[in-house]
C-alpha atoms as a PDB file:
ATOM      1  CA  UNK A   1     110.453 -19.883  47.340  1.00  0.00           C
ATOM      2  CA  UNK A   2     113.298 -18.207  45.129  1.00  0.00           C
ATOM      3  CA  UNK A   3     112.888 -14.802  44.725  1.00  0.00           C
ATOM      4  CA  UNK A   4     111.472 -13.941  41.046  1.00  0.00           C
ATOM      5  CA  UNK A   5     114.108 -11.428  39.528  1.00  0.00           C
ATOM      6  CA  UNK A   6     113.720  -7.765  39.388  1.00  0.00           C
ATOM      7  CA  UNK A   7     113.462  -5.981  35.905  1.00  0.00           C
ATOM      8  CA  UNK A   8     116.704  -4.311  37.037  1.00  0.00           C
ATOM      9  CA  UNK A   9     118.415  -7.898  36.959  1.00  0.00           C
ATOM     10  CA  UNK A  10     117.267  -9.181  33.951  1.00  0.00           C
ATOM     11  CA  UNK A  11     117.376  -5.866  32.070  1.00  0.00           C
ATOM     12  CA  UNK A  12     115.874  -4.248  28.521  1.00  0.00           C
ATOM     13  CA  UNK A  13     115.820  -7.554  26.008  1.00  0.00           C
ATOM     14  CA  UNK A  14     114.621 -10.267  28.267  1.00  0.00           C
ATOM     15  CA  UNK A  15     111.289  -7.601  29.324  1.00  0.00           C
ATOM     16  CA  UNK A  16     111.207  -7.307  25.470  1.00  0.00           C
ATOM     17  CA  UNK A  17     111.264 -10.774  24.751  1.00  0.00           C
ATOM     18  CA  UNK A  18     108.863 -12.034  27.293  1.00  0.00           C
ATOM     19  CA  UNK A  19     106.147  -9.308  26.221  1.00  0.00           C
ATOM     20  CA  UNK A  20     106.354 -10.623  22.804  1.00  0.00           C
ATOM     21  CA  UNK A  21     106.288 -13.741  23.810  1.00  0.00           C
ATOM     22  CA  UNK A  22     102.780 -13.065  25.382  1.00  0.00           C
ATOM     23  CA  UNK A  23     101.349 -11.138  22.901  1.00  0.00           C
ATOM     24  CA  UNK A  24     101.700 -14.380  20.717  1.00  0.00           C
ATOM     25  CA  UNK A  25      99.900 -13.452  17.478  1.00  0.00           C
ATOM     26  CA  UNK A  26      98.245 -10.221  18.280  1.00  0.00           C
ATOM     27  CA  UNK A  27     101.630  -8.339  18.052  1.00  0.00           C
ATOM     28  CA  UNK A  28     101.983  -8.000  14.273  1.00  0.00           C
ATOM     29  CA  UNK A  29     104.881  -4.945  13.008  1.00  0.00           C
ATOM     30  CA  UNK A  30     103.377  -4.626   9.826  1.00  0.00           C
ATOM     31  CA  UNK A  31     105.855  -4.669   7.057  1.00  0.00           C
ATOM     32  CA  UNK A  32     108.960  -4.811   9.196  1.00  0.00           C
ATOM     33  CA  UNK A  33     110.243  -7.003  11.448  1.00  0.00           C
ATOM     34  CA  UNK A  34     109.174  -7.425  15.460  1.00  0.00           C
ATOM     35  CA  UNK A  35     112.221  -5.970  16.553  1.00  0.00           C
ATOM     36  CA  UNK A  36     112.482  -3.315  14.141  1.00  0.00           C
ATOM     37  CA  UNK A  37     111.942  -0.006  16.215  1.00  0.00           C
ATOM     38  CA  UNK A  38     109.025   1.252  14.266  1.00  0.00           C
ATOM     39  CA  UNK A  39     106.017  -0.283  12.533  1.00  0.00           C
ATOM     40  CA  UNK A  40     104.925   0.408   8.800  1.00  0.00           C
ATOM     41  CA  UNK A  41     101.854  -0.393   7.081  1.00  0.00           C
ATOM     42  CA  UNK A  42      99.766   0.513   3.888  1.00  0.00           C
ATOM     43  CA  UNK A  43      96.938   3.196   5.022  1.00  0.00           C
ATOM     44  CA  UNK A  44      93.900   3.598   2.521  1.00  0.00           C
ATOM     45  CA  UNK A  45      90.754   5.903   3.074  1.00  0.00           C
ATOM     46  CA  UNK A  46      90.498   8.097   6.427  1.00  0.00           C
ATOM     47  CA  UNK A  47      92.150   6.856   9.092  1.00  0.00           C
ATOM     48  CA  UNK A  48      91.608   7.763  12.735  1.00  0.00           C
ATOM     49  CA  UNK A  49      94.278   8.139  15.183  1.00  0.00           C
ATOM     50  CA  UNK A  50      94.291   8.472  18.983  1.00  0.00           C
ATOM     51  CA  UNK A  51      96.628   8.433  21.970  1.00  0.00           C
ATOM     52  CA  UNK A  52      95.525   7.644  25.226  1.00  0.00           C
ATOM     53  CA  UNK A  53      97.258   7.164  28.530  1.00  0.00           C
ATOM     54  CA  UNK A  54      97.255   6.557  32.292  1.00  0.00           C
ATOM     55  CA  UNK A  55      99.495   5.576  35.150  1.00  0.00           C
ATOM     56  CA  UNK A  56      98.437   2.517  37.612  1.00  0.00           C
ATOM     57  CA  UNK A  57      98.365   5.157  40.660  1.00  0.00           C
ATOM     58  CA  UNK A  58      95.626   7.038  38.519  1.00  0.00           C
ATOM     59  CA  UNK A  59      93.706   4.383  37.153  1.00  0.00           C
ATOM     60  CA  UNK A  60      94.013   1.135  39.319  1.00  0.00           C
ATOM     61  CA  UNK A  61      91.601  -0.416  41.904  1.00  0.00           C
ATOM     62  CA  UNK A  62      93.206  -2.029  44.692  1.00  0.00           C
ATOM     63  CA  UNK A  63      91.237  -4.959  43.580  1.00  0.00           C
ATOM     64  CA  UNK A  64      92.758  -5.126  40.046  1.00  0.00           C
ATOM     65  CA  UNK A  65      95.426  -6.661  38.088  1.00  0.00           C
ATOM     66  CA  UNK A  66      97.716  -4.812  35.687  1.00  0.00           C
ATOM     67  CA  UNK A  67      96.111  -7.101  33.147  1.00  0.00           C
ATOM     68  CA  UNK A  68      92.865  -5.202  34.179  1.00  0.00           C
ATOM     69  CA  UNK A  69      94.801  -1.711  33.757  1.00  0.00           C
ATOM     70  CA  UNK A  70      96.226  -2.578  30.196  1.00  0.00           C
ATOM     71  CA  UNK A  71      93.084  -3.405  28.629  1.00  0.00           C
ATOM     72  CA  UNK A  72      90.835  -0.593  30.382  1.00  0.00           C
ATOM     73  CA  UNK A  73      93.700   1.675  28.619  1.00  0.00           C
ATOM     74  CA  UNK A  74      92.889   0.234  25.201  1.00  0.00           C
ATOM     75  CA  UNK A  75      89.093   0.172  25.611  1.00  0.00           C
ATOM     76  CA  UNK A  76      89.573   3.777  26.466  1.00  0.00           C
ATOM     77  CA  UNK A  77      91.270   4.671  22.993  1.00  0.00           C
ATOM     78  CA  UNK A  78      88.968   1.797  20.879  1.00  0.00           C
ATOM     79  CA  UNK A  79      86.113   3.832  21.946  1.00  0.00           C
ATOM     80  CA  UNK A  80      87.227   6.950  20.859  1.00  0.00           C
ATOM     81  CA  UNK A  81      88.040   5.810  17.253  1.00  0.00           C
ATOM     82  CA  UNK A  82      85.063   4.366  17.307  1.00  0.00           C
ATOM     83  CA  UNK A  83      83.022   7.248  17.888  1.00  0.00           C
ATOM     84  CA  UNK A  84      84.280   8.757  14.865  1.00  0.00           C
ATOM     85  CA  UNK A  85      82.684   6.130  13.118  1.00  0.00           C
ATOM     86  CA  UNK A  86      86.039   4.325  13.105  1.00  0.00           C
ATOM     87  CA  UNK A  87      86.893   0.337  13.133  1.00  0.00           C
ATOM     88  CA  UNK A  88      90.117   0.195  15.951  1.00  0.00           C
ATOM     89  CA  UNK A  89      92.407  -1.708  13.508  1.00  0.00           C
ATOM     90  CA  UNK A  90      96.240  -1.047  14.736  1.00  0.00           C
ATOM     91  CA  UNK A  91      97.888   0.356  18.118  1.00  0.00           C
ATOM     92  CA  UNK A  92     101.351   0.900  19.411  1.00  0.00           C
ATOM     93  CA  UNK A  93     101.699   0.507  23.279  1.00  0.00           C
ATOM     94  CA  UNK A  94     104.617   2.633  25.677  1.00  0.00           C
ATOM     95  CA  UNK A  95     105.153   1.053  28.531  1.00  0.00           C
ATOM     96  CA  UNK A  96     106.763   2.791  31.512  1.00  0.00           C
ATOM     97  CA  UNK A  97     107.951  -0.009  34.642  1.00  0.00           C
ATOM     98  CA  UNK A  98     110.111   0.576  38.033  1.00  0.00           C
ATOM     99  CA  UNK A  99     113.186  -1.659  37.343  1.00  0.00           C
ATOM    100  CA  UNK A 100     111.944  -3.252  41.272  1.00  0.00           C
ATOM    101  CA  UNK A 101     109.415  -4.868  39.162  1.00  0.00           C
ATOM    102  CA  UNK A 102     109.514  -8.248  37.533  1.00  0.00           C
ATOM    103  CA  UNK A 103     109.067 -10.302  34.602  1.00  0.00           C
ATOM    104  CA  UNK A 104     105.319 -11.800  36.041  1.00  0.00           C
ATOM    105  CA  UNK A 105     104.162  -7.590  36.303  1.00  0.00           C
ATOM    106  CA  UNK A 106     105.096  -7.888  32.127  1.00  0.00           C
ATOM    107  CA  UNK A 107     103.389 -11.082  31.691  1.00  0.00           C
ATOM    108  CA  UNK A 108     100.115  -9.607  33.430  1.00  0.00           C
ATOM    109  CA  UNK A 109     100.187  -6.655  31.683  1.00  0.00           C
ATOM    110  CA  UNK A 110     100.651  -8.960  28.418  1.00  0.00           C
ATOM    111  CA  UNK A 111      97.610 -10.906  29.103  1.00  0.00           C
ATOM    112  CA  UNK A 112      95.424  -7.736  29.430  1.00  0.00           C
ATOM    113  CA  UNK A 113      96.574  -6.308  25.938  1.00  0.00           C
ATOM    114  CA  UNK A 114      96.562  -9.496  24.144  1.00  0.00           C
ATOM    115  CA  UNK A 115      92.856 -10.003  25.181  1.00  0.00           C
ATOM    116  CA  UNK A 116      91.830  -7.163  24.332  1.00  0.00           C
ATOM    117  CA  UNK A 117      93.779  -7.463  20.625  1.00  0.00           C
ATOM    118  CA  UNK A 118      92.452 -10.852  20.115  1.00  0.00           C
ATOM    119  CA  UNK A 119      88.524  -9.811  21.098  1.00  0.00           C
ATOM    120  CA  UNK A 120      88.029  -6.557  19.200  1.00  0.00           C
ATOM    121  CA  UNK A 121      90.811  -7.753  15.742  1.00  0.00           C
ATOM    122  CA  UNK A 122      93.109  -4.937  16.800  1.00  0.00           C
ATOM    123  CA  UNK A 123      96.893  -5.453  16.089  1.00  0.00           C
ATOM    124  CA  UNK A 124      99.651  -5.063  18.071  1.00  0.00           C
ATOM    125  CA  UNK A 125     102.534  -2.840  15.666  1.00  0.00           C
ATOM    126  CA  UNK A 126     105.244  -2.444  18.443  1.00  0.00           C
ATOM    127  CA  UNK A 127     105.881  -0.176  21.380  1.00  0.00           C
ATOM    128  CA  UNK A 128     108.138   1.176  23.493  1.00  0.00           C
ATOM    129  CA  UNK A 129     109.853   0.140  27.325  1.00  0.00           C
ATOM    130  CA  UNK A 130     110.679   3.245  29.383  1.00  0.00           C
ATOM    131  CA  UNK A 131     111.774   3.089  33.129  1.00  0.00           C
ATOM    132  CA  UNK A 132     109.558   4.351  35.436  1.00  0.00           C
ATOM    133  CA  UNK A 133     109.880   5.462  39.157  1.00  0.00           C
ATOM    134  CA  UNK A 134     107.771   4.320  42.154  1.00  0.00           C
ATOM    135  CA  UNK A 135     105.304   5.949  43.699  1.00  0.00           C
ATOM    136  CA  UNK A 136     103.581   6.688  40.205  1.00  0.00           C
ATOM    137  CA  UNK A 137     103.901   2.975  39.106  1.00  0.00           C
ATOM    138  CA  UNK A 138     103.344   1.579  36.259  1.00  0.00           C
ATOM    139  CA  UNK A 139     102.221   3.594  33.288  1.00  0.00           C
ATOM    140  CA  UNK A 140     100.845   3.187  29.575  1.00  0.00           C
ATOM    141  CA  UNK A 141     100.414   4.646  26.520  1.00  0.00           C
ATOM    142  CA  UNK A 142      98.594   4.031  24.039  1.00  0.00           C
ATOM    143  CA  UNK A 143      98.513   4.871  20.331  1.00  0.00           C
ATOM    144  CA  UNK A 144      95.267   3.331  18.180  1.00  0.00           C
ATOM    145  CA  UNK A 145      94.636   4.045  14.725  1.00  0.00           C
ATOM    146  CA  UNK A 146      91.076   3.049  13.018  1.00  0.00           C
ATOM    147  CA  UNK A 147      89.771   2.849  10.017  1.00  0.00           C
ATOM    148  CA  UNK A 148      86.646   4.863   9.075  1.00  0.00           C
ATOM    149  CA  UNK A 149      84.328   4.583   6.392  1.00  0.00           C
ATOM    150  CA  UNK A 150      82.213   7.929   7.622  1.00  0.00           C
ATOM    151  CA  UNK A 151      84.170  10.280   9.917  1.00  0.00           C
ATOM    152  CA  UNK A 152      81.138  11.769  12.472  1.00  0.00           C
ATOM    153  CA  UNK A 153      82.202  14.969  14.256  1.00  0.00           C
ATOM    154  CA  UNK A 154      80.666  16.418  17.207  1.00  0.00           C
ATOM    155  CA  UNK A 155      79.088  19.068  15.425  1.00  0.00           C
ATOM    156  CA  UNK A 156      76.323  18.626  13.945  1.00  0.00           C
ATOM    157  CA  UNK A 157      73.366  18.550  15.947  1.00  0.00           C
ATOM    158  CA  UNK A 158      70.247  20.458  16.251  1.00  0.00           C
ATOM    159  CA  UNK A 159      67.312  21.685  18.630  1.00  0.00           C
ATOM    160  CA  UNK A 160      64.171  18.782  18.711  1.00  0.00           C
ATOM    161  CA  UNK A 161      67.065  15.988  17.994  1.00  0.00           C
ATOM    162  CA  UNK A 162      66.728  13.093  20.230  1.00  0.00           C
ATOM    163  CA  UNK A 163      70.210  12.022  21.685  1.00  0.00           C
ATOM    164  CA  UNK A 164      70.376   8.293  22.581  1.00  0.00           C
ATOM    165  CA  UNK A 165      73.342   6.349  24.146  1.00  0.00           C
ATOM    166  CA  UNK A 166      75.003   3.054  23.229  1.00  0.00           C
ATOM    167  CA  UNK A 167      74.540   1.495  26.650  1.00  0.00           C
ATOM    168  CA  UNK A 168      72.806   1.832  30.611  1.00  0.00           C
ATOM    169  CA  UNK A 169      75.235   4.006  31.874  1.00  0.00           C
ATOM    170  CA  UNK A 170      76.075   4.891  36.402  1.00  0.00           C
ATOM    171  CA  UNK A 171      78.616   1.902  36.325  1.00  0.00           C
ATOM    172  CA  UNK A 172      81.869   4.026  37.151  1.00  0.00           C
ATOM    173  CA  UNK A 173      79.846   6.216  39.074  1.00  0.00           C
ATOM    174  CA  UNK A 174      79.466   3.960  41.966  1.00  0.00           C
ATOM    175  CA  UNK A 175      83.360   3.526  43.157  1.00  0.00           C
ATOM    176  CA  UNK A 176      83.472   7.681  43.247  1.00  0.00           C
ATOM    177  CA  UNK A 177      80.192   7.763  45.546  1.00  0.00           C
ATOM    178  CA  UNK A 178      81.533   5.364  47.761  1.00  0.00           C
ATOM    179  CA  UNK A 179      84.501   7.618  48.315  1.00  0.00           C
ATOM    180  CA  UNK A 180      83.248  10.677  48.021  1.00  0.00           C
ATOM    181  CA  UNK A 181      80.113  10.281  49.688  1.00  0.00           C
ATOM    182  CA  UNK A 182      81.750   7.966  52.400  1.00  0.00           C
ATOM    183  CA  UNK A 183      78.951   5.793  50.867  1.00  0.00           C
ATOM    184  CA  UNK A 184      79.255   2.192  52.590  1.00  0.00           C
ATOM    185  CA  UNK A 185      78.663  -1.235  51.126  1.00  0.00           C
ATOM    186  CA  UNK A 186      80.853  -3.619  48.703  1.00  0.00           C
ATOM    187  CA  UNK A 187      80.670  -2.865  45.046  1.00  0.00           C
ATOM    188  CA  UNK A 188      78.347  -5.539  43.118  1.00  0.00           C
ATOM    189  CA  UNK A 189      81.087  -8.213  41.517  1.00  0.00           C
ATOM    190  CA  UNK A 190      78.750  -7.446  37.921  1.00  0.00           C
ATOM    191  CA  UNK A 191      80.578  -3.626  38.599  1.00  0.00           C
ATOM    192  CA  UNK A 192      83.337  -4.802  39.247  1.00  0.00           C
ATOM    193  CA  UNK A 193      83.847  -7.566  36.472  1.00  0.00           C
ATOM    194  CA  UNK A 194      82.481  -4.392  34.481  1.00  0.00           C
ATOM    195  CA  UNK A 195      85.365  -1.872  35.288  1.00  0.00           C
ATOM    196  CA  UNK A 196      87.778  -4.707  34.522  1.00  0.00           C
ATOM    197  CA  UNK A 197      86.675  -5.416  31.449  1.00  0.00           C
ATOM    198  CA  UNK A 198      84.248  -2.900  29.808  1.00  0.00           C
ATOM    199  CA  UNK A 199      82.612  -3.812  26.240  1.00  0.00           C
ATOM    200  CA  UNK A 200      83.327  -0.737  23.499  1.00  0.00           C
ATOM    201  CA  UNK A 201      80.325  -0.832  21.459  1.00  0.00           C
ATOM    202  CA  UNK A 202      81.733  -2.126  17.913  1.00  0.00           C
ATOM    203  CA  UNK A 203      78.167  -2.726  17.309  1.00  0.00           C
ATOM    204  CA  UNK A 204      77.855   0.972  16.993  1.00  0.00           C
ATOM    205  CA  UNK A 205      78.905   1.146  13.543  1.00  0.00           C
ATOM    206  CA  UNK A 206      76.838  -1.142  11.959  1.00  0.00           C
ATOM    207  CA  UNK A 207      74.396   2.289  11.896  1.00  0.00           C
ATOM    208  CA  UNK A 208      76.509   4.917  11.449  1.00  0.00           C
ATOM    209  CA  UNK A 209      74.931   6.166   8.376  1.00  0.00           C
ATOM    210  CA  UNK A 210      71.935   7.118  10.359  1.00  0.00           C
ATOM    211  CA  UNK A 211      74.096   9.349  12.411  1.00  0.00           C
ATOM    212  CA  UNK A 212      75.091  12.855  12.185  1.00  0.00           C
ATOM    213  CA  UNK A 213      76.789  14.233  15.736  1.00  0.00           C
ATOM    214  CA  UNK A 214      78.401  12.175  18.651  1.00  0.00           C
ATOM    215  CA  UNK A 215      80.716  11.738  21.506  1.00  0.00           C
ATOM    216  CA  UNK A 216      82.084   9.777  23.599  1.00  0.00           C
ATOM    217  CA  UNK A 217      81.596  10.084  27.638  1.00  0.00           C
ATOM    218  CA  UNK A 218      85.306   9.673  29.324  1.00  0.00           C
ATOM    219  CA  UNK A 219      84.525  12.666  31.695  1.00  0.00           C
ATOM    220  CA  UNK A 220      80.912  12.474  32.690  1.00  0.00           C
ATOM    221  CA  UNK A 221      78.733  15.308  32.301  1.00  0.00           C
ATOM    222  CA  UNK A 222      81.840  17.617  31.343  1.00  0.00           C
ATOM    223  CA  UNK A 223      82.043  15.192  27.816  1.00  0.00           C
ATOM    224  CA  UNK A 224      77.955  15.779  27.547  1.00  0.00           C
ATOM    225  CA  UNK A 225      78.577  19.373  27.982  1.00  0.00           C
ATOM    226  CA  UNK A 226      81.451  20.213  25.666  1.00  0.00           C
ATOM    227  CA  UNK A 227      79.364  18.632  23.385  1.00  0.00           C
ATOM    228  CA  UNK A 228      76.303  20.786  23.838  1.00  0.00           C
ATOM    229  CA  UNK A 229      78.225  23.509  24.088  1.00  0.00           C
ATOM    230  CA  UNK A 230      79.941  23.393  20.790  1.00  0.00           C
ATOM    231  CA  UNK A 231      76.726  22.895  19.236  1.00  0.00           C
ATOM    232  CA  UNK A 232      75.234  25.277  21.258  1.00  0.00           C
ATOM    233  CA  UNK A 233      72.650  23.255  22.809  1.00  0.00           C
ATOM    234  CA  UNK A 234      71.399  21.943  25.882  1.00  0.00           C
ATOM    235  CA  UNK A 235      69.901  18.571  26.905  1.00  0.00           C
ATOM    236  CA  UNK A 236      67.140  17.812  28.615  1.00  0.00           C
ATOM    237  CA  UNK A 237      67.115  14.291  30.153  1.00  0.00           C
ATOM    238  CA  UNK A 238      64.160  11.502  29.917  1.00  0.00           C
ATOM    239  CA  UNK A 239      62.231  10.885  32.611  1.00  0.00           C
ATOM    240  CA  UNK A 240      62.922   7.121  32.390  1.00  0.00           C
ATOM    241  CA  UNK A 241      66.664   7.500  32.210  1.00  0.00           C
ATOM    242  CA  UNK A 242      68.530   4.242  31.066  1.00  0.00           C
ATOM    243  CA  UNK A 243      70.796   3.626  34.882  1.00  0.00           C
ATOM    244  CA  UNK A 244      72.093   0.117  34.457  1.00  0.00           C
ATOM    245  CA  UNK A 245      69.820  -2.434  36.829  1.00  0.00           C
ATOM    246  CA  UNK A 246      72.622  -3.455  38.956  1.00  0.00           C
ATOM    247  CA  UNK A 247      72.997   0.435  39.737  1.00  0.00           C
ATOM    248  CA  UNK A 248      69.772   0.956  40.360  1.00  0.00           C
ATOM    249  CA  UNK A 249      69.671  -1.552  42.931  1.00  0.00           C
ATOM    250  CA  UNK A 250      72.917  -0.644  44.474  1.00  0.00           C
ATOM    251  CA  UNK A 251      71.347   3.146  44.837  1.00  0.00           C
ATOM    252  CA  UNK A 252      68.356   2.053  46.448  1.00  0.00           C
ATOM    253  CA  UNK A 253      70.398  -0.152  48.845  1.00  0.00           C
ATOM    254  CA  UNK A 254      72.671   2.828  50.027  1.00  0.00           C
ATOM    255  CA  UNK A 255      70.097   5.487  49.110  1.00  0.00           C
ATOM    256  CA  UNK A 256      71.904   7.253  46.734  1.00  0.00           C
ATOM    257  CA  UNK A 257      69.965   9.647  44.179  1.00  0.00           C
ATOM    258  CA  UNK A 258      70.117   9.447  40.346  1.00  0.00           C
ATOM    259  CA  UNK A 259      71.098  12.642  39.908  1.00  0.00           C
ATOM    260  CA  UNK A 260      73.971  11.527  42.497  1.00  0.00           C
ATOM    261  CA  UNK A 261      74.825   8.828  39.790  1.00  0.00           C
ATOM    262  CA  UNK A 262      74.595  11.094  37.006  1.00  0.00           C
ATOM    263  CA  UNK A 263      77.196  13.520  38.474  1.00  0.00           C
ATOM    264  CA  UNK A 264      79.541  11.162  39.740  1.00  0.00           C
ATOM    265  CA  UNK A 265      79.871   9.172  36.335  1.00  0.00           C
ATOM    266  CA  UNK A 266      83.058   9.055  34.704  1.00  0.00           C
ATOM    267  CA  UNK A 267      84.030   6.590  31.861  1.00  0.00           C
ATOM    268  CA  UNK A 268      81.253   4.624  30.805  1.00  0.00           C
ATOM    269  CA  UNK A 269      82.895   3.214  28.141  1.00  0.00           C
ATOM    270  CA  UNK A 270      79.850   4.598  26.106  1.00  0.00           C
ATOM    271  CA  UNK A 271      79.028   7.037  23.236  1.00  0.00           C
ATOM    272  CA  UNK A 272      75.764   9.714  23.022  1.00  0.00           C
ATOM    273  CA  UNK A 273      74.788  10.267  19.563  1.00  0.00           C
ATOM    274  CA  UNK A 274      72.088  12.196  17.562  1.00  0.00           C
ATOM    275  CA  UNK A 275      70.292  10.615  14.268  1.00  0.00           C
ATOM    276  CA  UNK A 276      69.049  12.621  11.373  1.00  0.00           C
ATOM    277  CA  UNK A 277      65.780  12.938  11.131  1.00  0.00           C
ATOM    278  CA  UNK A 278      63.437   9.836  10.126  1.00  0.00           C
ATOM    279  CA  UNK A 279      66.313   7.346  10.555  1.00  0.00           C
ATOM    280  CA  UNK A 280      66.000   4.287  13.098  1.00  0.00           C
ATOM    281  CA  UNK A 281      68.574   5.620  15.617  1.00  0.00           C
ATOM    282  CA  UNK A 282      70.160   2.103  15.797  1.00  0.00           C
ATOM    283  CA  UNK A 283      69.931  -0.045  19.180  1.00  0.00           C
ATOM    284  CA  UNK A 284      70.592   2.948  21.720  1.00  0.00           C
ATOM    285  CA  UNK A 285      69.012   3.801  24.771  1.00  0.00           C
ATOM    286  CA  UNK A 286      67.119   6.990  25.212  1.00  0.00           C
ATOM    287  CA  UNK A 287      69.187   9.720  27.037  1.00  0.00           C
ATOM    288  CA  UNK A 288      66.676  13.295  26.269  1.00  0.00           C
ATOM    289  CA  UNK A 289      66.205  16.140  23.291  1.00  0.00           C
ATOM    290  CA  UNK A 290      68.224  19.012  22.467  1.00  0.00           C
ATOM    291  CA  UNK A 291      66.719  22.463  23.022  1.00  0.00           C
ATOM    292  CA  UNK A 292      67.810  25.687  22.272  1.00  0.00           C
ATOM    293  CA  UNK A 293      69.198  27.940  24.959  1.00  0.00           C
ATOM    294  CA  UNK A 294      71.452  27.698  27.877  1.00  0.00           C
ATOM    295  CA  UNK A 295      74.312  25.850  25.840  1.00  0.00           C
ATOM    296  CA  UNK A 296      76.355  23.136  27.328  1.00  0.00           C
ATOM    297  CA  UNK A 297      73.295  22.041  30.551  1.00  0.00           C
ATOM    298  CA  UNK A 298      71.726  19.403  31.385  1.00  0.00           C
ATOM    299  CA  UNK A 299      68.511  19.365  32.875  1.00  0.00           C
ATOM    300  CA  UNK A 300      66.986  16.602  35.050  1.00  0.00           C
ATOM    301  CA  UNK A 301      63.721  17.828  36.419  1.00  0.00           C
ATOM    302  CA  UNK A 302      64.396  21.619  34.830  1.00  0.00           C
ATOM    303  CA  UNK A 303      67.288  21.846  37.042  1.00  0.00           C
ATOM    304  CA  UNK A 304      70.697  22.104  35.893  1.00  0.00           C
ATOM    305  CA  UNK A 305      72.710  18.715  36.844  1.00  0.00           C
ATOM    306  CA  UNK A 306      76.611  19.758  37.262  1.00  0.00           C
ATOM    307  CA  UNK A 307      79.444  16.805  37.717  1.00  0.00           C
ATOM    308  CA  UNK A 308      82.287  15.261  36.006  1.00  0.00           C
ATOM    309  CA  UNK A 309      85.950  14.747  36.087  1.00  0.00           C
ATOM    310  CA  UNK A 310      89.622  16.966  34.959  1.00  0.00           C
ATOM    311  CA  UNK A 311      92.844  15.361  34.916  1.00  0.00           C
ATOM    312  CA  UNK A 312      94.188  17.856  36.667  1.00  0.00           C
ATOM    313  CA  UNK A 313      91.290  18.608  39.534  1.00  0.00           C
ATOM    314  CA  UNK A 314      89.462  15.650  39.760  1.00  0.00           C
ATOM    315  CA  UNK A 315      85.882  15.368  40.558  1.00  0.00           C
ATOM    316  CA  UNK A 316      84.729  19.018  39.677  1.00  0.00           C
ATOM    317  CA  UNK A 317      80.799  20.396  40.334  1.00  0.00           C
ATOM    318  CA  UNK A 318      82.136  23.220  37.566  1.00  0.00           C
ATOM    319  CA  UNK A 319      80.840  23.137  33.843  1.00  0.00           C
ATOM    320  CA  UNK A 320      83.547  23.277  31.517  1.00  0.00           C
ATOM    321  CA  UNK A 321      84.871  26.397  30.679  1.00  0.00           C
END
């Protein structure tokens, strides 16, 4: 088989070119051309912006593609916008690839951001191709901008609120437990398909006017408790806490505790939100109430539940400072 040829044979254009060519009509630069080395566009209302960004030796499964890694990336930064009570409507992508790579690692990572474009109506305005050195990888960043008809902040809530959650949550929970619980077993394919290629909940604005405080959960616990704790709250959970079915069944399998789930969670892809008062609360799930006291816990049981995940230390048992 002839070898395919490396990135640092084929150089800057030709990596340029066959991105572009895979994005098909999801890249888009706006009002000037492809090539042009910025994007412009006419901006109306608030707009949301957010930049996001991992590496493939952070953020990649042995048992995924760089397709897989692209569009995790974007979910990541969709949901965030979206949160805000923002529609992801625009993003510009920096790529970062070790010239030992080739053309196919492009394509791949092509596919993942074009599927993502084409399934959520977010265009593609441009980028950016940097070199990058092995062993970090490949590596992405991501800038999103949304459109919002109501911005929601994370302050906002108040003691007796309910707080519900846009979907069952313990799916990124269970790849941590396995390693660092030396938990054995195969993860379910549905968890895997899941991490892959997890759903933002769009859906979530349709009800927006109904709510007043929300956040996203990218860290765990640590983004439930920065949100109590700047509204000076804490949470106490339901008793019949909404674990995804396919989690539930993998924890009883390897006898693994909820609490264990609840720690070990990471991103979920999902948002936690609070309603005023007499509203519907949209579609959600119920997570607990906010009481006063004790800002920034959560209580399972009336005992504080401590987990969630730093950048820069990993796993930590530590509430956020």
């Amino acid at each position: 088989m002839k070898p395919k040829p490396k990135l640092a044979d084929v150089g800057e254009d030709k990596a340029i070119n066959t991105l572009i060519e895979v994005l098909g009509d999801s890249f888009n630069g706006g009002l000037l051309d492809k090539l042009d080395d910025a994007a412009a566009l006419h901006l109306e209302g608030v707009t949301i912006i957010k930049v996001d960004g991992t590496s493939e030796r952070a953020s990649k499964y042995p048992w995924m593609g760089l397709d897989d890694l692209t569009y995790r990336v974007l979910a990541g930064s969709a949901l965030d916008i979206i949160a805000k009570g923002g529609r992801p409507r625009y993003t510009l992508i920096s790529l970062g690839m070790p010239k030992e790579r080739t053309l196919e690692d492009i394509r791949l990572m092509g596919m993942g951001i074009r599927e993502f474009a084409q399934r959520y109506g977010v265009r593609v305005l441009g980028g950016d191709f940097n070199a990058s050195e092995e062993p970090l990888g490949v590596w992405i960043d991501v800038t999103m901008l949304g459109e919002a008809r109501k911005l929601i902040r994370m302050r906002g809530a108040q003691a007796g609120d309910k707080v519900y959650v846009t979907s069952c949550l313990g799916r990124s929970a269970i790849p941590a437990l396995m390693h660092y619980l030396s938990i054995k077993g195969e993860i379910p394919s549905s968890v895997k398909e899941w991490l892959r290629r997890p759903e933002v909940p769009l859906s979530f604005l349709r009800y927006v006017d109904e709510v007043k405080a929300t956040t996203d959960i990218s860290d765990g616990l640590r983004s439930v408790s920065r949100f109590l704790k700047l509204n000076s709250l804490s949470l106490t959970l339901s008793e019949e806490l909404p674990i995804c079915s396919d989690v539930v069944e993998f924890a009883e399998e390897t006898g693994i505790e909820v609490e264990d789930v609840l720690r070990f969670m990471g991103e979920e892809y999902a948002i936690i939100y609070v309603c005023n008062r007499g509203s519907g609360c949209g579609n959600g799930f119920l997570l607990g109430q906010l009481t006063e006291g004790s800002a920034g816990k959560v209580l399972l049981n009336g005992k504080e539940l401590l987990g969630g995940w730093d950048n820069f230390r990993g796993f930590t048992l530590n509430s956020t400072e």
